[in-house]
Protein backbone atom coordinates (compact mmCIF):
# COMPACT_ATOMS: atom_id res chain seq x y z
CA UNK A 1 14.04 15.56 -19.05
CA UNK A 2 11.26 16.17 -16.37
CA UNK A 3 10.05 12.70 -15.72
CA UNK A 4 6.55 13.97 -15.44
CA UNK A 5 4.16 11.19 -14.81
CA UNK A 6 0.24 12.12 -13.55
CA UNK A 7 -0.93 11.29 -9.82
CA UNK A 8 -4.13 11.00 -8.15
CA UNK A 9 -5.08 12.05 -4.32
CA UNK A 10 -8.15 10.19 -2.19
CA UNK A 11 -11.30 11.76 -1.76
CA UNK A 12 -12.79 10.11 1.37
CA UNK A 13 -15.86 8.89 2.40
CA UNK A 14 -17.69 11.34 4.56
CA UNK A 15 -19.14 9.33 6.64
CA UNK A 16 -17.91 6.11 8.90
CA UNK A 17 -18.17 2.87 7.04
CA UNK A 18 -16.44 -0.29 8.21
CA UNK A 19 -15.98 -2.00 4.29
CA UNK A 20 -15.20 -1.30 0.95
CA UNK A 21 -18.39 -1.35 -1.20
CA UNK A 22 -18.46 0.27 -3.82
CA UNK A 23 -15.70 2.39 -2.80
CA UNK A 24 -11.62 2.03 -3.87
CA UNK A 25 -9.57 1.59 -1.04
CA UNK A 26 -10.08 0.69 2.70
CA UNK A 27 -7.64 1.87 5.14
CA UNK A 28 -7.19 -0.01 8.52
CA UNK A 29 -10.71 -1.68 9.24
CA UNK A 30 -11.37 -4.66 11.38
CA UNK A 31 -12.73 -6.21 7.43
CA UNK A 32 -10.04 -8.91 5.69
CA UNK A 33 -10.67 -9.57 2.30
CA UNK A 34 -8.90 -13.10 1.81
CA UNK A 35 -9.85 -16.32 -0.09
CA UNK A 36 -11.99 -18.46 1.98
CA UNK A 37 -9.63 -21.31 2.56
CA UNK A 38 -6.37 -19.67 3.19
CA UNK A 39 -5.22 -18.68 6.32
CA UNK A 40 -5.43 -15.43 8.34
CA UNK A 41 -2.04 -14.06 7.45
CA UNK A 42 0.93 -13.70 10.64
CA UNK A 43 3.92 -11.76 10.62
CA UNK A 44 7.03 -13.13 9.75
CA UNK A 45 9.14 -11.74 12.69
CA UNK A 46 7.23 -12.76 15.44
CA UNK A 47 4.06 -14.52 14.24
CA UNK A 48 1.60 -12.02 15.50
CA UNK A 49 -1.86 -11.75 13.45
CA UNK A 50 -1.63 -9.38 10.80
CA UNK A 51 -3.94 -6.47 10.50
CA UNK A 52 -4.97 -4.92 7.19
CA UNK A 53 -3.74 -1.42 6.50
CA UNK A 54 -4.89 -1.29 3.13
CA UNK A 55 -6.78 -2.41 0.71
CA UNK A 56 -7.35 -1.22 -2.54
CA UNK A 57 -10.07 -2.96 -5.29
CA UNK A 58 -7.99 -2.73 -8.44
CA UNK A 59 -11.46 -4.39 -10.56
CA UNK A 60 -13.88 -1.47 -9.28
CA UNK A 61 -14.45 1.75 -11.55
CA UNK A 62 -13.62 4.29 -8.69
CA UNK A 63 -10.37 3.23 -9.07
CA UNK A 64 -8.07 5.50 -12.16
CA UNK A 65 -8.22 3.16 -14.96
CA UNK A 66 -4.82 4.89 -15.42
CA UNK A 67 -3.95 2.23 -12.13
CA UNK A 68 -6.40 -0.22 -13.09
CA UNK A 69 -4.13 -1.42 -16.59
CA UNK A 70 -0.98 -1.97 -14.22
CA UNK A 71 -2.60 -4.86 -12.29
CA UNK A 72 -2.84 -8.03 -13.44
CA UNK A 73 -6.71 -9.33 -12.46
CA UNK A 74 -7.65 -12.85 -13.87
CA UNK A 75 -11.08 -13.61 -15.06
CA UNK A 76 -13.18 -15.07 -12.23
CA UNK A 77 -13.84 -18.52 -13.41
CA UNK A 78 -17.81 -18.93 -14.38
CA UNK A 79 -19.96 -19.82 -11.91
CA UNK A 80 -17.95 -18.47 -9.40
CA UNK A 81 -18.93 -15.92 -6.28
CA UNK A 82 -18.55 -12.27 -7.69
CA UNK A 83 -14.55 -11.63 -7.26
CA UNK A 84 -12.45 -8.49 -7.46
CA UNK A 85 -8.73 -8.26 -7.92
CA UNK A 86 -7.70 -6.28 -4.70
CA UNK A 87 -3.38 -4.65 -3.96
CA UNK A 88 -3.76 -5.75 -0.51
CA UNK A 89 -1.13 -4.47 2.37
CA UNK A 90 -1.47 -6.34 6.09
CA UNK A 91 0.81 -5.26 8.77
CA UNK A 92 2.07 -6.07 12.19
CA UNK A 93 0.44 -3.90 15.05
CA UNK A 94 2.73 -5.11 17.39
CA UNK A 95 5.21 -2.64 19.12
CA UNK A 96 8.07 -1.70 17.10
CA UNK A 97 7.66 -5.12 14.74
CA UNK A 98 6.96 -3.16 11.39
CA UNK A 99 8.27 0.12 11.80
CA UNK A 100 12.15 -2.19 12.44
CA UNK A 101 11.21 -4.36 9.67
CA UNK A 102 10.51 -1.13 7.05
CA UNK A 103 14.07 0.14 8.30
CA UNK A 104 15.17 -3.50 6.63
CA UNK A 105 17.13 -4.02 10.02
CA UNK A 106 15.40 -7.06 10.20
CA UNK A 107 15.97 -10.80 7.62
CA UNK A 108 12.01 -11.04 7.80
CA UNK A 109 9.25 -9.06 6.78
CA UNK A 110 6.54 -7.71 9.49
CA UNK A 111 4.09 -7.47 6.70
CA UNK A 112 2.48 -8.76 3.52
CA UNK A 113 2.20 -6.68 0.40
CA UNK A 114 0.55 -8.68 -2.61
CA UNK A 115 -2.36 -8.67 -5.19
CA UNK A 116 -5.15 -11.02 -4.42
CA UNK A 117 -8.42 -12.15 -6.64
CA UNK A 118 -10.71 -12.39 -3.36
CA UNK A 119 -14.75 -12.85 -3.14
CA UNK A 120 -15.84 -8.89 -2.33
CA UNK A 121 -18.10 -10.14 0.22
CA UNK A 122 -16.11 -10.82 3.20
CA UNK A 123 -16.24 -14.47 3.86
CA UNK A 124 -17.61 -15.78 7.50
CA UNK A 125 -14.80 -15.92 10.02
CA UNK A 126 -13.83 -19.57 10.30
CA UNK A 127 -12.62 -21.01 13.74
CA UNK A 128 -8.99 -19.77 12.77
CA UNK A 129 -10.07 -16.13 11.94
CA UNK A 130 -12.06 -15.66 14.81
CA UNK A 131 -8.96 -16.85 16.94
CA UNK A 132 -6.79 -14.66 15.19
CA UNK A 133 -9.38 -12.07 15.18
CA UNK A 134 -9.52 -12.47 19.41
CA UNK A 135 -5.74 -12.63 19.54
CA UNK A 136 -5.20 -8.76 17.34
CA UNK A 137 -8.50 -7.60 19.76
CA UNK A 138 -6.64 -8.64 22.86
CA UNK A 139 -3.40 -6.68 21.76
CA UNK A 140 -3.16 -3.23 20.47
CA UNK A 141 -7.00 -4.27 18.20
CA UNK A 142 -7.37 -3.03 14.73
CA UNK A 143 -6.66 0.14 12.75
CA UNK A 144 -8.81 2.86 12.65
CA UNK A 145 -10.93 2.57 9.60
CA UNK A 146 -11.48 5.01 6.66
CA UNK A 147 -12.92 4.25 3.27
CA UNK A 148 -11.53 6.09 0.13
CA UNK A 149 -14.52 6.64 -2.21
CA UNK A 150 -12.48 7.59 -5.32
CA UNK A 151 -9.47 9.67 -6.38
CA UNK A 152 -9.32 13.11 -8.23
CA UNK A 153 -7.01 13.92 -10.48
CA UNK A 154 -3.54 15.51 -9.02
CA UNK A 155 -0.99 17.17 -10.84
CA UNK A 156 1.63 15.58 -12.92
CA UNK A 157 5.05 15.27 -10.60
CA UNK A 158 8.45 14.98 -11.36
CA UNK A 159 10.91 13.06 -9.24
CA UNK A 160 11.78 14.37 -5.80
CA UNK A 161 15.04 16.70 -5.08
CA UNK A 162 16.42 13.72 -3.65
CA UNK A 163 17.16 11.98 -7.46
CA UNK A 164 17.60 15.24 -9.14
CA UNK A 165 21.50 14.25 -9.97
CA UNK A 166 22.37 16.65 -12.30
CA UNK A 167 18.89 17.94 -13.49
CA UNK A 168 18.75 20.88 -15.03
CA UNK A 169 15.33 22.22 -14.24
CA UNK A 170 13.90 25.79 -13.41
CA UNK A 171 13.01 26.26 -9.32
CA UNK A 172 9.57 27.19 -10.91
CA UNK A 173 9.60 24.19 -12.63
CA UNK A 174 10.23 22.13 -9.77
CA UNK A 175 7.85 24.54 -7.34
CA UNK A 176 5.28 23.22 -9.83
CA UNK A 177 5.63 19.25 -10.31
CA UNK A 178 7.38 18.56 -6.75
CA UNK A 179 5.70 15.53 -5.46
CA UNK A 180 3.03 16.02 -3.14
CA UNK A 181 3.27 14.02 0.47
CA UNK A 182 0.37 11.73 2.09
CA UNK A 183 -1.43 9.42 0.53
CA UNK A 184 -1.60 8.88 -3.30
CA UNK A 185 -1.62 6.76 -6.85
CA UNK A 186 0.88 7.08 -9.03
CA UNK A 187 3.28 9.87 -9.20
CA UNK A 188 6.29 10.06 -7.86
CA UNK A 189 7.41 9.22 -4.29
CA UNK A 190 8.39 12.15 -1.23
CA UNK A 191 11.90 10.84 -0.80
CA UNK A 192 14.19 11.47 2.34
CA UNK A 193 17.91 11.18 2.83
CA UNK A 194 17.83 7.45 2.98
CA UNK A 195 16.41 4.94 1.13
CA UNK A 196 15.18 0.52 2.33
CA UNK A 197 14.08 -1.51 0.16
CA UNK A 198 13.91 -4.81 -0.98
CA UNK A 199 15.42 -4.28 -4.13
CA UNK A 200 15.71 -8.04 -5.67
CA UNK A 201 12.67 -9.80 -7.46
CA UNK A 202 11.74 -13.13 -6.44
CA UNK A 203 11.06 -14.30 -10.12
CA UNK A 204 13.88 -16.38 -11.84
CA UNK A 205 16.26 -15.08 -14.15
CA UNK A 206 15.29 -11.36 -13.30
CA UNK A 207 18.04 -8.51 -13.35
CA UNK A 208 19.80 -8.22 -10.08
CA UNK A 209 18.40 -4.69 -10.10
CA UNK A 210 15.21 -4.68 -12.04
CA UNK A 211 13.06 -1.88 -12.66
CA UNK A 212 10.28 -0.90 -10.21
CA UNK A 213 7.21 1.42 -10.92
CA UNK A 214 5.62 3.46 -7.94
CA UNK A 215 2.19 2.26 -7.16
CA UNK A 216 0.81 3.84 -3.66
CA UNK A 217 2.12 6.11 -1.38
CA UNK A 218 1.46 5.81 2.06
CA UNK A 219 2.77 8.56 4.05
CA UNK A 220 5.00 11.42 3.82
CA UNK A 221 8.54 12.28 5.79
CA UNK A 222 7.20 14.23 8.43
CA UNK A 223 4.22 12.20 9.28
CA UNK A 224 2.22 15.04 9.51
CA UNK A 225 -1.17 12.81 10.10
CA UNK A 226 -4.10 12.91 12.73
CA UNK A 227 -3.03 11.32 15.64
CA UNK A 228 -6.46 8.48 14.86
CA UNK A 229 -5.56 7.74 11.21
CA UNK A 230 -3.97 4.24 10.64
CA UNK A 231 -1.55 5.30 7.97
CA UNK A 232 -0.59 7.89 10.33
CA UNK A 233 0.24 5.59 13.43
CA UNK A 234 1.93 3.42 11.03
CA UNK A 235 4.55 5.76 9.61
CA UNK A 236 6.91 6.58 12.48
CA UNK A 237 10.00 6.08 10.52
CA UNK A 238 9.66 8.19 7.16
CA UNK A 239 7.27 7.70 4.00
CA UNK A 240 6.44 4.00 2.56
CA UNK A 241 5.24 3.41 -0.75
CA UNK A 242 4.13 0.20 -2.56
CA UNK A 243 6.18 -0.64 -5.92
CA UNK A 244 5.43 -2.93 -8.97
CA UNK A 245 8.15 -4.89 -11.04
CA UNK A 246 7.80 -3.57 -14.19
CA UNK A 247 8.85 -7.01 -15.78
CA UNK A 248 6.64 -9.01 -12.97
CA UNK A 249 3.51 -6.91 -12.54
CA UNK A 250 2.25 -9.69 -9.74
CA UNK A 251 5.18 -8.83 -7.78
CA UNK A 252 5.24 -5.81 -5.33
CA UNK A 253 7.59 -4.44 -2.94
CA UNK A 254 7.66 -1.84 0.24
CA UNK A 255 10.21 0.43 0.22
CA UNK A 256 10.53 3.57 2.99
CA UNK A 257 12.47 6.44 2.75
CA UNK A 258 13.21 8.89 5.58
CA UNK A 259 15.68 11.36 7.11
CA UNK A 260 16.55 9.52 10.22
């Protein structure tokens, strides 16, 4: 059994651009997509200002239809502003908040990892933004910003070394599916030595170990990045990736693997 299952790596916007447009995914950016009456979102641990490290626009067509069918996105209700169904990942830039939480060394989360129907206009800060907006600018500011204009087609990958138990496949074989590190859609996930995760699902009457499907890697275990690139200055502990409960498509997890 190979496991093979089809991936898809960024291809980047050449030039600067600040939001997402009609682009896929935003990395880092000073730009918050969020509903305009909920709150900017804080961190758990220490109830700094999040900042967004990525944002993806699961309703636009540069986005792999292939990734598109796996998230839920509810009609937008008629009448209302033009909407998009965005997997939306805000993190903590402060210190060593999120890189201790990833290591789940921590009983709270110094992030937020969800899907979100949100206007894709940015809304106008309100009095709160703009506070929290001052606060992250007074601190270590916002992530460097880099738009994804689409994704190319990768090649199909098989699991990593790591959860080969007992496999019986050809080096070559391997040489030729291994999964690729950095930044990605589906696939299958670089894995390291060691493994955190949150591995329960929130929803009631789910199996104490349900089954999770790999959405978005992040990184990769060497965090090999420029020193400027926000997934980069965010990965100091080993590779992240965003999961999906298979049974629960609404409800996503970060999990981190590494060598430490």
């Amino acid at each position: 059994m190979s496991f093979l299952r089809l991936s898809f790596i960024p291809v980047y916007v050449s030039s600067p651009v600040a939001e997402l447009g009609e682009s896929s995914m935003l990395i880092g950016g000073a730009t918050m997509y969020l509903k305009p009456d909920e709150p900017w979102p804080t961190c758990a641990t220490c109830a700094h200002p999040l900042v967004p490290l990525l944002q993806l626009n699961a309703s636009s067509e540069a986005t792999p239809s292939s990734f598109r069918t796996l998230i839920p996105s509810p009609t937008p209700a008629k009448g209302a502003r033009m909407l998009a169904t965005m997997v939306q990942l805000f993190v903590c830039p402060e210190g060593d908040c999120y890189d201790t939480s990833t290591g789940y060394s921590t009983n709270t989360r110094s992030w937020v990892v969800r899907i979100a129907t949100v206007p894709v206009s940015p809304s106008a800060d309100t009095p709160y933004w703009a506070e929290a907006r001052a606060k992250i600018e007074e601190g270590n500011g916002f992530l460097p910003a880099r738009v994804v204009e689409g994704w190319a087609i990768g090649k199909k990958e098989t699991l990593d070394q790591e959860l080969l138990w007992g496999q019986d496949d050809s080096e070559e074989f391997y040489a030729a599916h291994e999964p690729e590190p950095g930044l990605k859609l589906l696939g299958h996930t670089v894995r390291g030595k060691y493994f955190c995760s949150d591995r329960e699902c929130p929803r009631a009457g789910t199996h104490e170990h349900p089954s999770r499907r790999e959405l978005i890697q992040l990184g990769d275990l060497h965090c090999d990045w420029e020193e400027d690139e926000a997934l980069g200055m965010m990965a100091t502990l080993g590779n992240a990736w965003i999961e999906q409960c298979v049974d629960h498509p609404e409800v996503l997890t970060l999990s981190m693997s590494g060598n430490w």
